[in-house]
Protein backbone atom coordinates (compact mmCIF):
# COMPACT_ATOMS: atom_id res chain seq x y z
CA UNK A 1 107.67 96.03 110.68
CA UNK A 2 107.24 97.06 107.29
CA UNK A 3 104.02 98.48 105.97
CA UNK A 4 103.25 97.71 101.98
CA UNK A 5 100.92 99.19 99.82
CA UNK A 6 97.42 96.81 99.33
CA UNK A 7 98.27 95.30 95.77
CA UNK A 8 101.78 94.56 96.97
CA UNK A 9 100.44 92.48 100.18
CA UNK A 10 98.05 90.83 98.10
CA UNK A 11 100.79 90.14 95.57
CA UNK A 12 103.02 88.83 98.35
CA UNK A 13 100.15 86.68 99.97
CA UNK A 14 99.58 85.19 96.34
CA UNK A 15 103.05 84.18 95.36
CA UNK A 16 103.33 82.90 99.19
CA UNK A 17 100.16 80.81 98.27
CA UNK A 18 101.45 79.12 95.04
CA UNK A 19 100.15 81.28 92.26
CA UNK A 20 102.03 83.98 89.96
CA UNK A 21 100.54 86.85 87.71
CA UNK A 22 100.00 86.89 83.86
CA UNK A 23 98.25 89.95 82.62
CA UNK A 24 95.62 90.11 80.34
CA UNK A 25 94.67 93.48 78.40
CA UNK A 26 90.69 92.26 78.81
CA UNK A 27 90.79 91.72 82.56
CA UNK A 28 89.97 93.93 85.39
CA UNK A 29 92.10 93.39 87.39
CA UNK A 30 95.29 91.21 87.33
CA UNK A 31 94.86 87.31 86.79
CA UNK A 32 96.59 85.39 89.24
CA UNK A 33 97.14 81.60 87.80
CA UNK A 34 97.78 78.31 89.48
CA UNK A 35 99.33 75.55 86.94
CA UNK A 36 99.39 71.78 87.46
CA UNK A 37 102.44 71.55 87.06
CA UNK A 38 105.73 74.31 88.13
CA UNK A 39 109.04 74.31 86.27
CA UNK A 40 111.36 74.70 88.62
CA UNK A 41 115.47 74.33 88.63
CA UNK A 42 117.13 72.15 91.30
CA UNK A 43 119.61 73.70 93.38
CA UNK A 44 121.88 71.29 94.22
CA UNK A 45 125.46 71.04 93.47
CA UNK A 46 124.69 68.16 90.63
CA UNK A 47 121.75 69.95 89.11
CA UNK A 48 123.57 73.33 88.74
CA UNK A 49 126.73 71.55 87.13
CA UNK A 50 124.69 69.80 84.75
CA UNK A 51 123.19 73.02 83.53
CA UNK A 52 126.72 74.70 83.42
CA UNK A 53 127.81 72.16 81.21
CA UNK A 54 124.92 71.98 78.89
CA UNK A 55 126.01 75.69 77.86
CA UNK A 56 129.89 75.81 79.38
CA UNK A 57 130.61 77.31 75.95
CA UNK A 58 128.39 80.29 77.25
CA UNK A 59 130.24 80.60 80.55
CA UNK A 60 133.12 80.72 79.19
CA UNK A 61 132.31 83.20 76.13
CA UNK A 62 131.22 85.62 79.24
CA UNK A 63 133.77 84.76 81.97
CA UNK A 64 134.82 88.64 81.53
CA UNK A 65 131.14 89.91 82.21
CA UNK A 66 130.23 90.93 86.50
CA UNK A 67 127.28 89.59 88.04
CA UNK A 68 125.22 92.67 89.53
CA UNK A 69 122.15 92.63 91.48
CA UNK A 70 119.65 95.42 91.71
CA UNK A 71 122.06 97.98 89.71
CA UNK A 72 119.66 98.92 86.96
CA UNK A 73 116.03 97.47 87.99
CA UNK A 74 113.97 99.71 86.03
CA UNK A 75 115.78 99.10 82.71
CA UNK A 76 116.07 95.12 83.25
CA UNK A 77 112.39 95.77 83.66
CA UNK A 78 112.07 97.26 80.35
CA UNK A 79 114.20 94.85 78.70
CA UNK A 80 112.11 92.54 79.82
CA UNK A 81 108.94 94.18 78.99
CA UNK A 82 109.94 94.27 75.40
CA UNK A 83 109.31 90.71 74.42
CA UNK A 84 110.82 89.32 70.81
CA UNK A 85 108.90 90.33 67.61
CA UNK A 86 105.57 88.82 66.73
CA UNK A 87 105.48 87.48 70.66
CA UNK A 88 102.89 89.24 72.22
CA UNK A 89 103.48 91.47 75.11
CA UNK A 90 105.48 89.96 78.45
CA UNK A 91 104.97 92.92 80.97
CA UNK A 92 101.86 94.94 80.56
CA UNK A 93 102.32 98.82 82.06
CA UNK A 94 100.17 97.39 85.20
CA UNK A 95 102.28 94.83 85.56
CA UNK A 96 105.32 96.69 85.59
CA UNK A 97 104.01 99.03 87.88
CA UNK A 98 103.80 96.26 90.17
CA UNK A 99 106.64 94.77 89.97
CA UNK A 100 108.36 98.24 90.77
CA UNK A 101 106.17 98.55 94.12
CA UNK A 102 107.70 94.79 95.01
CA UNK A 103 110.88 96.16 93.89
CA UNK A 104 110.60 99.26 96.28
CA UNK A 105 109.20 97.18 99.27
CA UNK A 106 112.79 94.58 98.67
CA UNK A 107 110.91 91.82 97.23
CA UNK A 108 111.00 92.12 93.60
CA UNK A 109 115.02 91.75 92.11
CA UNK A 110 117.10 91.84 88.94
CA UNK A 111 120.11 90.14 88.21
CA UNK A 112 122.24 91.31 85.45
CA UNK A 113 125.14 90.93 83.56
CA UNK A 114 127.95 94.02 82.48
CA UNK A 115 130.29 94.32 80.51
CA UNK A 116 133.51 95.84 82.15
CA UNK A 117 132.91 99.03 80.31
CA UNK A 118 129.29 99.61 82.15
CA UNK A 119 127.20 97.58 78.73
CA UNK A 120 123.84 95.51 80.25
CA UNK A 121 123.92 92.37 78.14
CA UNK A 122 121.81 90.28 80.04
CA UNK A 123 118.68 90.75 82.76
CA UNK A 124 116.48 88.16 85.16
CA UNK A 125 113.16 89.64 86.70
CA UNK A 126 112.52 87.98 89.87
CA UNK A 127 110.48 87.95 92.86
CA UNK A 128 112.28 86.55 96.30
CA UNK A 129 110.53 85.41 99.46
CA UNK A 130 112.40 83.59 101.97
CA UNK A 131 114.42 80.77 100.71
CA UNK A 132 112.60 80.56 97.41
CA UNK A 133 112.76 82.54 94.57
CA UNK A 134 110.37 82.71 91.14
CA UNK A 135 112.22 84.12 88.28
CA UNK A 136 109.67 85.71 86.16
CA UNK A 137 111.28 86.92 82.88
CA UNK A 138 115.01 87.43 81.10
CA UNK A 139 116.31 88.96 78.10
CA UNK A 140 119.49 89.65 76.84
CA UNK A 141 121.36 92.00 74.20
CA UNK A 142 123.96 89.81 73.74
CA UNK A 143 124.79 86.48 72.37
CA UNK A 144 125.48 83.91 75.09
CA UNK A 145 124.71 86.39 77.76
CA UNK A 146 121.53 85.06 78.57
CA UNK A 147 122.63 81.57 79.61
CA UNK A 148 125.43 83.12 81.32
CA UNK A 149 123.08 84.63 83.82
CA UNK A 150 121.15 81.96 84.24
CA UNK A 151 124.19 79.86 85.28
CA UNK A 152 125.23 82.99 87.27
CA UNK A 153 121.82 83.60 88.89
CA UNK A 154 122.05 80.17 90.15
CA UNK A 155 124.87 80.29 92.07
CA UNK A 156 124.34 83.81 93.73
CA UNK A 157 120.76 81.75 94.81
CA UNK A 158 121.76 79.49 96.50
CA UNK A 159 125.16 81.24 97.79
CA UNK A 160 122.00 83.73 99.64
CA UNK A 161 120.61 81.04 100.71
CA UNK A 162 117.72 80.02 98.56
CA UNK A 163 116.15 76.57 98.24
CA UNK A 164 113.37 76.73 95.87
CA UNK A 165 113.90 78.33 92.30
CA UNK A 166 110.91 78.49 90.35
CA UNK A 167 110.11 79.53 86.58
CA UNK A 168 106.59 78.82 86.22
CA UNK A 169 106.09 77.36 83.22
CA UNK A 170 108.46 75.45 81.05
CA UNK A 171 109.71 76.98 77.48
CA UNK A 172 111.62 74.34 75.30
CA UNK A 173 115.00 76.34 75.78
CA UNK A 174 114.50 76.14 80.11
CA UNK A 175 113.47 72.15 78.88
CA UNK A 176 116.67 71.70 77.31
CA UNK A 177 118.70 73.37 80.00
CA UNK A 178 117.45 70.81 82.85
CA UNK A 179 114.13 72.54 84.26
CA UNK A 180 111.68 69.73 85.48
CA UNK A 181 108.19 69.70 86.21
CA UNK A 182 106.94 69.33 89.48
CA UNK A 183 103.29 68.62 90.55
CA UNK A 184 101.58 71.78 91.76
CA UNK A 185 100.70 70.31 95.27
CA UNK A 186 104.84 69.53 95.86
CA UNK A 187 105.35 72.74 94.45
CA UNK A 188 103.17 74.15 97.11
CA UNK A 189 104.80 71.76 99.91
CA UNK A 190 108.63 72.80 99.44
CA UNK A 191 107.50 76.90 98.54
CA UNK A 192 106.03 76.34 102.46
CA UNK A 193 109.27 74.67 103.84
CA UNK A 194 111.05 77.62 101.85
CA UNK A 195 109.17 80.38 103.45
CA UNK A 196 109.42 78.63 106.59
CA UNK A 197 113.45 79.10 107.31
């Protein structure tokens, strides 16, 4: 059996529990937040072809770009971390940290999209547990490339296995892609059936 580091159990236990980090400079130590509400994307067949067409002009602009996982955490991380001007900061240096650790002990992942010729145009940040997984940030380099990966993300989900895909809190963009809102108590009901199987 694996043995983690304190702050990566407790970060484990947390997400297992319903709640996901979002740093503050003033706090202590990291604040862990439950919403009312979780944005979450369905994974079924429909769901994921309704999204596909909402931005098919996407897929198709990037049908030349390969789907890695785990190739380049660290700089997905920083991609990530660098949030767009004027919008605050995404990833605090604590935070990152952490999300390295989970990285290290197999629970933290990045998805990304290449070019051919070895270019990162597109990142997801996510934590996986189980069947369920809670994307926690993207950014991209490249027009297109961002909804792309999404799409792409999707799939590779639920072609692992996943059941539960869960963004936290909706952004207008995610709301006009097909996210919905789920009460925080079903959230908390299907996250247990997903950590069940």
């Amino acid at each position: 059996m694996t043995r983690w580091q304190p702050d990566v159990e407790e970060a484990v236990y947390r997400y297992a529990s319903g709640a996901f980090p979002m740093d503050d400079a003033d706090a202590v130590e990291l604040p862990w937040y439950v919403a009312p509400q979780r944005a979450i994307f369905e994974l079924d067949d429909a769901s994921r072809a309704a999204v596909r067409r909402k931005v098919r002009r996407d897929v198709r602009a990037c049908e030349d770009l390969v789907l890695r996982v785990d190739a380049a955490y660290d700089q997905v991380l920083e991609l990530c971390a660098q949030p767009p001007q004027g919008d605050g900061v995404w990833i605090t240096p604590r935070l990152a940290a952490l999300y390295r650790r989970l990285h290290r002990a197999q629970v933290a992942h990045s998805f990304e999209l290449w070019t051919p010729e070895g270019e990162l145009t597109a990142g997801i940040l996510g934590v996986v547990l189980g069947r369920a997984a809670m994307l926690e940030s993207m950014r991209r380099t490249r027009p297109a490339a961002g909804n792309a990966l999404l799409v792409r993300t999707l799939d590779h989900l639920v072609a692992v296995g996943v059941e539960l895909c869960d963004i936290q809190l909706p952004t207008p963009h995610t709301e006009r892609l097909g996210c919905v809102l789920i009460e925080q108590a079903e959230y908390e009901a299907r996250l247990a059936r997903a950590l069940e199987r």
